[in-house]
Protein backbone atom coordinates (compact mmCIF):
# COMPACT_ATOMS: atom_id res chain seq x y z
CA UNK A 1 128.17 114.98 90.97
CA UNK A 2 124.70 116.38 92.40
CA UNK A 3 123.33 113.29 90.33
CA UNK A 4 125.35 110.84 91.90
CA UNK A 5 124.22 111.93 95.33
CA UNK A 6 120.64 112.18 93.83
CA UNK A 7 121.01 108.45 92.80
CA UNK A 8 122.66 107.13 96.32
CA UNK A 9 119.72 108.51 98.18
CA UNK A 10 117.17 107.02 95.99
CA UNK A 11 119.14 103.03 96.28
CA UNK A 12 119.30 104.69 100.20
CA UNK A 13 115.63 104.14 100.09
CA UNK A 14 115.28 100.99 98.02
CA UNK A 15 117.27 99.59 100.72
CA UNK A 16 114.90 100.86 102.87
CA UNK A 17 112.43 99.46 101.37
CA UNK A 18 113.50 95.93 100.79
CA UNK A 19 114.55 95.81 104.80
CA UNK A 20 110.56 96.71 104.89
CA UNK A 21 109.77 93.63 103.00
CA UNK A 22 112.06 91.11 103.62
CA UNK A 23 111.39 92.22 107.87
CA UNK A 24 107.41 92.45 106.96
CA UNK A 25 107.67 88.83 108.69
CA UNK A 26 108.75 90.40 111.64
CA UNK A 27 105.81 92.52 112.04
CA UNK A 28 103.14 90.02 110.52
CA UNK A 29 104.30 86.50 111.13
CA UNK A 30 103.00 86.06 114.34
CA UNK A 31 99.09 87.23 113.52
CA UNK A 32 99.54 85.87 110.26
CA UNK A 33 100.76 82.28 111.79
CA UNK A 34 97.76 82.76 114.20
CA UNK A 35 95.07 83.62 111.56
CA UNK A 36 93.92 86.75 113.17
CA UNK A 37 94.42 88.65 109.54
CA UNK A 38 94.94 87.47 106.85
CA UNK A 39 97.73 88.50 104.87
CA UNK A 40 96.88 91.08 103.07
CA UNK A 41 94.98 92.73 106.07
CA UNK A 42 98.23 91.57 107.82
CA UNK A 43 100.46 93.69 105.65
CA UNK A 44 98.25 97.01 105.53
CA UNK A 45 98.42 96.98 109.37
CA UNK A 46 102.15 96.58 109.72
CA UNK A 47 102.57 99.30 107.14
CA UNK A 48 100.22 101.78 108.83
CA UNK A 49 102.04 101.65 112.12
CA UNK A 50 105.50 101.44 110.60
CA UNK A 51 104.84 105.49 109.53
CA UNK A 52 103.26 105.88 112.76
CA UNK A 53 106.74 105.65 114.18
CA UNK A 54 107.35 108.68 112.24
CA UNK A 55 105.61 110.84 113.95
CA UNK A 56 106.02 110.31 117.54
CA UNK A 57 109.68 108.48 117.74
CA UNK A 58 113.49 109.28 118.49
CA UNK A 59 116.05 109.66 116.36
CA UNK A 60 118.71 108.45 118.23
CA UNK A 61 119.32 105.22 116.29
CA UNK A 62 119.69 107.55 113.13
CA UNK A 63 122.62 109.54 114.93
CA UNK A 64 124.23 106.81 116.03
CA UNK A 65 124.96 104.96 112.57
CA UNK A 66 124.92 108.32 110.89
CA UNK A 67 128.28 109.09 113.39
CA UNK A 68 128.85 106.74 115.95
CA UNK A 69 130.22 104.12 113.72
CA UNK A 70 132.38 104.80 111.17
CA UNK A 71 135.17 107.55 111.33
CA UNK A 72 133.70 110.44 109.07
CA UNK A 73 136.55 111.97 108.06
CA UNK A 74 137.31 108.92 105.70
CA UNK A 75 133.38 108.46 104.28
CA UNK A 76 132.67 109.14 100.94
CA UNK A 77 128.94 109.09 98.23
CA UNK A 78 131.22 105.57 97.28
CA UNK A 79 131.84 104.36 100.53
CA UNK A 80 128.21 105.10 101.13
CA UNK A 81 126.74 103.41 97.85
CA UNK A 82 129.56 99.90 98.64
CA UNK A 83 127.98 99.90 102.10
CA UNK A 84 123.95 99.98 100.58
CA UNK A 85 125.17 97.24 97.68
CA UNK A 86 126.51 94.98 100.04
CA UNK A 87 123.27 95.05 102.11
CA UNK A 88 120.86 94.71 99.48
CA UNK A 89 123.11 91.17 98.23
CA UNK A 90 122.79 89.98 101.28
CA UNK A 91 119.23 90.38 102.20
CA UNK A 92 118.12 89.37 98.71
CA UNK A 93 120.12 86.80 99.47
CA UNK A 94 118.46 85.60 102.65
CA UNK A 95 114.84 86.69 101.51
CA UNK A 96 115.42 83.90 98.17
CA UNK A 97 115.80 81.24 100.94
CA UNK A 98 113.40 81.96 103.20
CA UNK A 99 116.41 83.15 106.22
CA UNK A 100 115.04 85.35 108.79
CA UNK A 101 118.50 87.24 108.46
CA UNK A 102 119.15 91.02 110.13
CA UNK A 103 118.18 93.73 107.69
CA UNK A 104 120.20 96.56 110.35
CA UNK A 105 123.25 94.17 110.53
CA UNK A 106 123.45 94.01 106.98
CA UNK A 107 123.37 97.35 106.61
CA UNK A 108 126.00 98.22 109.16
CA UNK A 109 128.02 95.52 107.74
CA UNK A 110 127.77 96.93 104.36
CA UNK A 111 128.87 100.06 105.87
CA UNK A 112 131.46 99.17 107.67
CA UNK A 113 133.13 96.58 105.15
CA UNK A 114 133.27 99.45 102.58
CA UNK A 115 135.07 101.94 104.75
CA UNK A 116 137.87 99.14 105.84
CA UNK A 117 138.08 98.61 102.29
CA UNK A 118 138.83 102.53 101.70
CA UNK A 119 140.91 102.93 104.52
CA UNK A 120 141.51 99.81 106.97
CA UNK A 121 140.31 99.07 110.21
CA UNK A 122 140.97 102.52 111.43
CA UNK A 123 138.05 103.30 109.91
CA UNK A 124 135.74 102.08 112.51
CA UNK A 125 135.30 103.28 115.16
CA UNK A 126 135.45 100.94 118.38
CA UNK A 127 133.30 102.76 120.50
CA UNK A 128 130.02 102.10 122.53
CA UNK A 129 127.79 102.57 119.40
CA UNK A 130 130.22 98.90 117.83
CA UNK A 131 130.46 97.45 121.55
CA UNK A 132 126.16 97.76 122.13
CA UNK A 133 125.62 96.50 118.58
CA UNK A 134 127.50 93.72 118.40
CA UNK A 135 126.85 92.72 122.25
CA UNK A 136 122.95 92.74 121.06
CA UNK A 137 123.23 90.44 118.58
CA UNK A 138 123.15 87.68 121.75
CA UNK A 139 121.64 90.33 123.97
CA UNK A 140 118.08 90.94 121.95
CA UNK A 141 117.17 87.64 121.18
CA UNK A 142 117.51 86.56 124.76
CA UNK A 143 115.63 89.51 125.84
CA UNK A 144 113.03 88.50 123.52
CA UNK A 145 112.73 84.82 124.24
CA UNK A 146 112.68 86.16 128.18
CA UNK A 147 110.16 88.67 128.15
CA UNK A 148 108.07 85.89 125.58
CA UNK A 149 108.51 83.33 128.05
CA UNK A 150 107.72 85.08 131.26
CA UNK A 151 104.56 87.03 129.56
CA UNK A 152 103.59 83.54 128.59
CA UNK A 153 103.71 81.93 131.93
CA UNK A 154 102.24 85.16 133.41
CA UNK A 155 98.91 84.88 131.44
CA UNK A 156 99.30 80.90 131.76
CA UNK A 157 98.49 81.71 135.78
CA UNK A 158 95.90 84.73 135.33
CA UNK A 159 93.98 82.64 132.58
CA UNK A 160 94.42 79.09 134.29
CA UNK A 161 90.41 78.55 135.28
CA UNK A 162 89.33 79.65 131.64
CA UNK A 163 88.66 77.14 128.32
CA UNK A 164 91.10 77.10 125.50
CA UNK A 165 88.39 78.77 123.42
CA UNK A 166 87.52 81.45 125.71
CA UNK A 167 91.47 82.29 125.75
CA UNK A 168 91.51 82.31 122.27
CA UNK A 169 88.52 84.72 121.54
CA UNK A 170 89.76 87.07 124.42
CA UNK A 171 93.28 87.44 122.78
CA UNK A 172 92.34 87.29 119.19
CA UNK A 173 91.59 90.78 119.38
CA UNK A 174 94.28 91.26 121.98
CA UNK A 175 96.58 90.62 119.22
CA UNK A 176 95.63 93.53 116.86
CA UNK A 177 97.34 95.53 119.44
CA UNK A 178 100.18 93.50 120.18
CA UNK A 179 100.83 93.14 116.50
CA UNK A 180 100.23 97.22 116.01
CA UNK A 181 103.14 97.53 118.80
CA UNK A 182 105.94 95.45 117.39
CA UNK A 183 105.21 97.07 113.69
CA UNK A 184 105.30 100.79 115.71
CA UNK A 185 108.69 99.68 117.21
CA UNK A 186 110.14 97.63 113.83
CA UNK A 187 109.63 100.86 111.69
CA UNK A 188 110.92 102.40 115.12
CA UNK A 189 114.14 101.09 114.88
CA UNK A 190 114.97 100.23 111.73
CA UNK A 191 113.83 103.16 109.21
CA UNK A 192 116.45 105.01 111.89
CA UNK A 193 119.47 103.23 110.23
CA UNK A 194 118.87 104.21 106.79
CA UNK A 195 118.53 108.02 107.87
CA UNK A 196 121.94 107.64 109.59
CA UNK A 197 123.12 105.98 106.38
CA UNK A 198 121.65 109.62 104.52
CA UNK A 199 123.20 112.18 106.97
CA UNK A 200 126.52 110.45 106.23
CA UNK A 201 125.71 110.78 102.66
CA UNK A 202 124.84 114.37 102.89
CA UNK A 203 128.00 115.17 105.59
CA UNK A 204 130.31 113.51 102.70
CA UNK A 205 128.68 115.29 99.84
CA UNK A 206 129.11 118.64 101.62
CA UNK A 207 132.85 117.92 102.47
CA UNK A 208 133.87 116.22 98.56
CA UNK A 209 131.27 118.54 96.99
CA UNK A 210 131.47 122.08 98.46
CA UNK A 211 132.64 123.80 95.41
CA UNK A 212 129.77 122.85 93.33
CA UNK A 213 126.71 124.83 93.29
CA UNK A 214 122.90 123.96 92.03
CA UNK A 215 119.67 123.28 93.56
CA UNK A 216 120.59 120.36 95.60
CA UNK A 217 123.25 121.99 96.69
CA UNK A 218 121.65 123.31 100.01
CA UNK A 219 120.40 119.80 101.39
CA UNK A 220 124.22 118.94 101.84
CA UNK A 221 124.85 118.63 105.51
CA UNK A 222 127.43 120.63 107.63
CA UNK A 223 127.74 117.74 110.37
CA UNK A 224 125.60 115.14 111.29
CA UNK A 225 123.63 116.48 114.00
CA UNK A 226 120.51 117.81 112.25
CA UNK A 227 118.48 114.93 110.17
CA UNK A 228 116.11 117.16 107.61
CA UNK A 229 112.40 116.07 107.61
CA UNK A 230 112.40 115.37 103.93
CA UNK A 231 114.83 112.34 105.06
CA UNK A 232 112.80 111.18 108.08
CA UNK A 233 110.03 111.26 105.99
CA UNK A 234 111.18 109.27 103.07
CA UNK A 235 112.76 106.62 105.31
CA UNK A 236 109.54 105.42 106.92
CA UNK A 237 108.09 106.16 104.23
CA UNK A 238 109.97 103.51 102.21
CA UNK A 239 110.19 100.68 104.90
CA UNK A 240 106.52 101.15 105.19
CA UNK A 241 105.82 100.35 100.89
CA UNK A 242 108.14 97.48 101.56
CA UNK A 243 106.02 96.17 104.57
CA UNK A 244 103.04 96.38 102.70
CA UNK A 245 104.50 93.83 99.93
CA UNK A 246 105.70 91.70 102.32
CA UNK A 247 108.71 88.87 102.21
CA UNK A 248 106.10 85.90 102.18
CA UNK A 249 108.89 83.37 102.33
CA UNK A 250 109.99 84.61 105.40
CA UNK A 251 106.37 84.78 107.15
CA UNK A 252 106.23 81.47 106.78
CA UNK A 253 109.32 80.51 108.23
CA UNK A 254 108.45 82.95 111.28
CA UNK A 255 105.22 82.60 111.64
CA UNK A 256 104.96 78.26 111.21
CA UNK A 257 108.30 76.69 111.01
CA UNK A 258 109.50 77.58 114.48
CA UNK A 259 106.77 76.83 116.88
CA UNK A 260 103.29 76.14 116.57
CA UNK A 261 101.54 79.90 117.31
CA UNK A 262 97.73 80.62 118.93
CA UNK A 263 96.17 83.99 119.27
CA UNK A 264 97.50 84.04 123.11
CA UNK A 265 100.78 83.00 122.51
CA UNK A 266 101.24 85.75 119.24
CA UNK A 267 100.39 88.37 122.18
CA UNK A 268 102.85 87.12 124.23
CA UNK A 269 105.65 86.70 121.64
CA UNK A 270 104.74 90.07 119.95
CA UNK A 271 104.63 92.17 123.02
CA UNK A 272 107.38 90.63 124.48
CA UNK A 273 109.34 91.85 121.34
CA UNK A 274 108.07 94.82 120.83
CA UNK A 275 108.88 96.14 124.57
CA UNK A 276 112.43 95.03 123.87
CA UNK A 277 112.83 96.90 120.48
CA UNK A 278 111.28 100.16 122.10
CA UNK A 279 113.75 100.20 124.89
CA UNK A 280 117.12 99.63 122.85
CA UNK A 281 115.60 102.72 120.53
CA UNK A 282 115.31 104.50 123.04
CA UNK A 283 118.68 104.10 124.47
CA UNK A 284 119.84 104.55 120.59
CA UNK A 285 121.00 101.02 120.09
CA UNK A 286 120.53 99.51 116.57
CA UNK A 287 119.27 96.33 117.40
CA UNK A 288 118.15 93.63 115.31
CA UNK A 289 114.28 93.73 115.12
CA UNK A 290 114.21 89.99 113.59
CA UNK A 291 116.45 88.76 116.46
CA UNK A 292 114.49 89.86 119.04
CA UNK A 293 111.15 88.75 117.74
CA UNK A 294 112.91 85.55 116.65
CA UNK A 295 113.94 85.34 120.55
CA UNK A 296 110.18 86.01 121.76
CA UNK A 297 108.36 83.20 119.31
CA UNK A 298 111.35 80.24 120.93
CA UNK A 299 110.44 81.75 124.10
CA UNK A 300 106.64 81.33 124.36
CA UNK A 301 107.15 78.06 122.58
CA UNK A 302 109.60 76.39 125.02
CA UNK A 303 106.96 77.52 127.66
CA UNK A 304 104.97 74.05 126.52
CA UNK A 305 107.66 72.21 126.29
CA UNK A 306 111.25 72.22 125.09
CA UNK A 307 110.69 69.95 122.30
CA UNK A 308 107.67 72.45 121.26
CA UNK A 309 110.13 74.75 119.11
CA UNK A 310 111.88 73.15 115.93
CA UNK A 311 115.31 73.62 117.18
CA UNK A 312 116.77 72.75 114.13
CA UNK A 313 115.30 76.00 112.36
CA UNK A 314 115.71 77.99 115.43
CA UNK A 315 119.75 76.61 114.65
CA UNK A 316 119.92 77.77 110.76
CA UNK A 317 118.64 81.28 111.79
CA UNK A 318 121.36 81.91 114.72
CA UNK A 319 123.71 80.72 111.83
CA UNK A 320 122.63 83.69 109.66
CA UNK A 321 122.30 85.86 112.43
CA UNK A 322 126.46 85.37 113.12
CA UNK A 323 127.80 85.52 108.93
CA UNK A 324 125.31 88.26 107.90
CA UNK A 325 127.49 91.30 109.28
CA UNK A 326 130.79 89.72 107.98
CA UNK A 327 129.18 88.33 104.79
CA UNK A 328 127.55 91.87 103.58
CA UNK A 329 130.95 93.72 104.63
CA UNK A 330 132.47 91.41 102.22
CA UNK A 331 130.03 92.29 99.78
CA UNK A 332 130.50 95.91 100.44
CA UNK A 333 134.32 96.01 100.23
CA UNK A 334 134.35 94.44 96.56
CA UNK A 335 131.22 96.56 95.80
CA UNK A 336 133.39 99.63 97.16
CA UNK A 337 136.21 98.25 95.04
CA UNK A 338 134.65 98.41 91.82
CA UNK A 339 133.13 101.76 92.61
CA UNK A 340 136.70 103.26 93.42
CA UNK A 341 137.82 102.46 89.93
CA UNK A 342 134.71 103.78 88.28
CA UNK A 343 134.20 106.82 90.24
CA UNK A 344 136.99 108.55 92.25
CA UNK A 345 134.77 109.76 95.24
């Protein structure tokens, strides 16, 4: 069974790295939409401070989906594997039409929709870790399209007696930053998940496998309060490669279809978003980076006017944002199904 876990860890990081490019647009919409890079500069960028998060962030997003979530007792390498299958549907899914879906929700609807199909809804567990995720799905995109919109009026005022054009050149460069910021706080946040998703892996192998001896034998996990470096490592590591492709179909969509974007009002949107991300990762939330940025680029549109952001995209992305957690646990469950008459574990 030491290549079954071998094989769930390695479609542990192709998850990882298609939330890296189908979110890419998250990172690189905005400078992308602007014209401040161009894409492939765009893309190299993002990825470089996506692993940057590696070596100077928390891990407290990583321990809560690796135990917060889901009761433990009841996870097995097949619960695991349902809850990765049912993520990667859905965000291929999303990616073929262009949806700015949640990549994390997916994920922890994949999870959770293959442990209710092992053992019910006493498998999760209705804690804080369910109550702050679930709350955040209104809470970060507000908090985005809040700090967009006041960051936008704020520089509005201190850059009121200067040209259009002078703006621009001043925040062109700005926006190297800004951008570098919300890709340090995407990889932040969202490699985290798929470590959790690991350390449950390795806790369940341990538990199902401790019999069995060989040489993977000694990266099985006693609990899940310890996440080796190897994983950290290969998380961002992943999410970063998937970055650097990039989900074009989604940039545009970001970056175009919901507002009309300058180099001042990418600043805005992107450090608006990337101060929200920062502070739910810090707190351990799993938020929804794609929400949040989504939130920031209606709120520093609806600064010109309300009519300014295309409302009716703005409405088909809220309507992925509220199926994709109960359409990828569906996809998990029958995922989990199949597994459970293939592999008894």
């Amino acid at each position: 069974m030491i290549a079954y876990v071998l094989a769930i860890v390695a479609i542990a990081f192709v998850f990882d790295f298609i939330n890296g490019f189908h979110d890419s647009a998250n990172s690189i919409a905005t400078i992308v939409g602007t014209r401040v890079l161009n894409p492939l500069a765009a893309v190299v960028w993002a990825a470089t401070f996506n692993f940057a998060a590696a070596l100077t962030g928390t891990l407290a997003v990583a321990k809560a989906v690796g135990g917060g979530m889901i009761e433990q007792s009841i996870v097995t390498p097949s619960v695991i594997l349902g809850g990765l299958l049912g993520a990667i549907i859905w965000d291929l899914i999303t990616w073929f039409y262009g949806i700015p879906s949640s990549s994390s929700h997916a994920l922890i609807g994949g999870y959770a929709g293959a442990a209710v199909a092992k053992a019910g809804l006493s498998a999760i567990l209705w804690g804080t870790k369910w109550m702050q995720t679930l709350a955040f799905i209104v809470i970060s995109p507000l908090v985005g399209a809040f700090a967009g919109y006041v960051l936008m009026i704020g520089v509005f005022w201190i850059f009121r007696v200067f040209s259009p054009g002078r703006v621009d050149r001043f925040f062109r460069p700005a926006q190297l930053a800004s951008s570098a910021l919300l890709s340090y706080s995407h990889g932040g946040n969202d490699a985290q998940k798929t470590m959790g998703i690991i350390v449950g892996l390795l806790v369940s192998a341990n538990a199902y496998f401790a019999k069995e001896t060989g040489w993977l034998h000694h990266f099985y996990l006693a609990d899940n309060k310890t996440i080796p470096r190897w994983v950290v490592l290969g998380a961002y590591t992943a999410i970063s490669l998937g970055t650097l492709f990039g989900g074009w179909r989604i940039v545009h969509t970001m970056g175009s279809r919901i507002t009309k974007l300058r180099p001042v009002s990418g600043f805005c949107a992107e450090t608006g978003g990337a101060f929200a991300i920062l502070i739910a990762t810090h707190f351990g939330i799993p938020v929804s980076t794609t929400h949040t940025i989504t939130g920031s680029i209606v709120g520093v549109g609806a600064t010109q006017r309300l009519s300014a952001v295309r409302w009716g995209v703005a409405g088909r992305i809220v309507w992925a944002w509220l199926i994709t957690i109960p359409a990828s646990a569906v996809m998990a469950a029958f995922a989990y199904y199949l597994l459970a008459r293939l592999i008894m574990v």
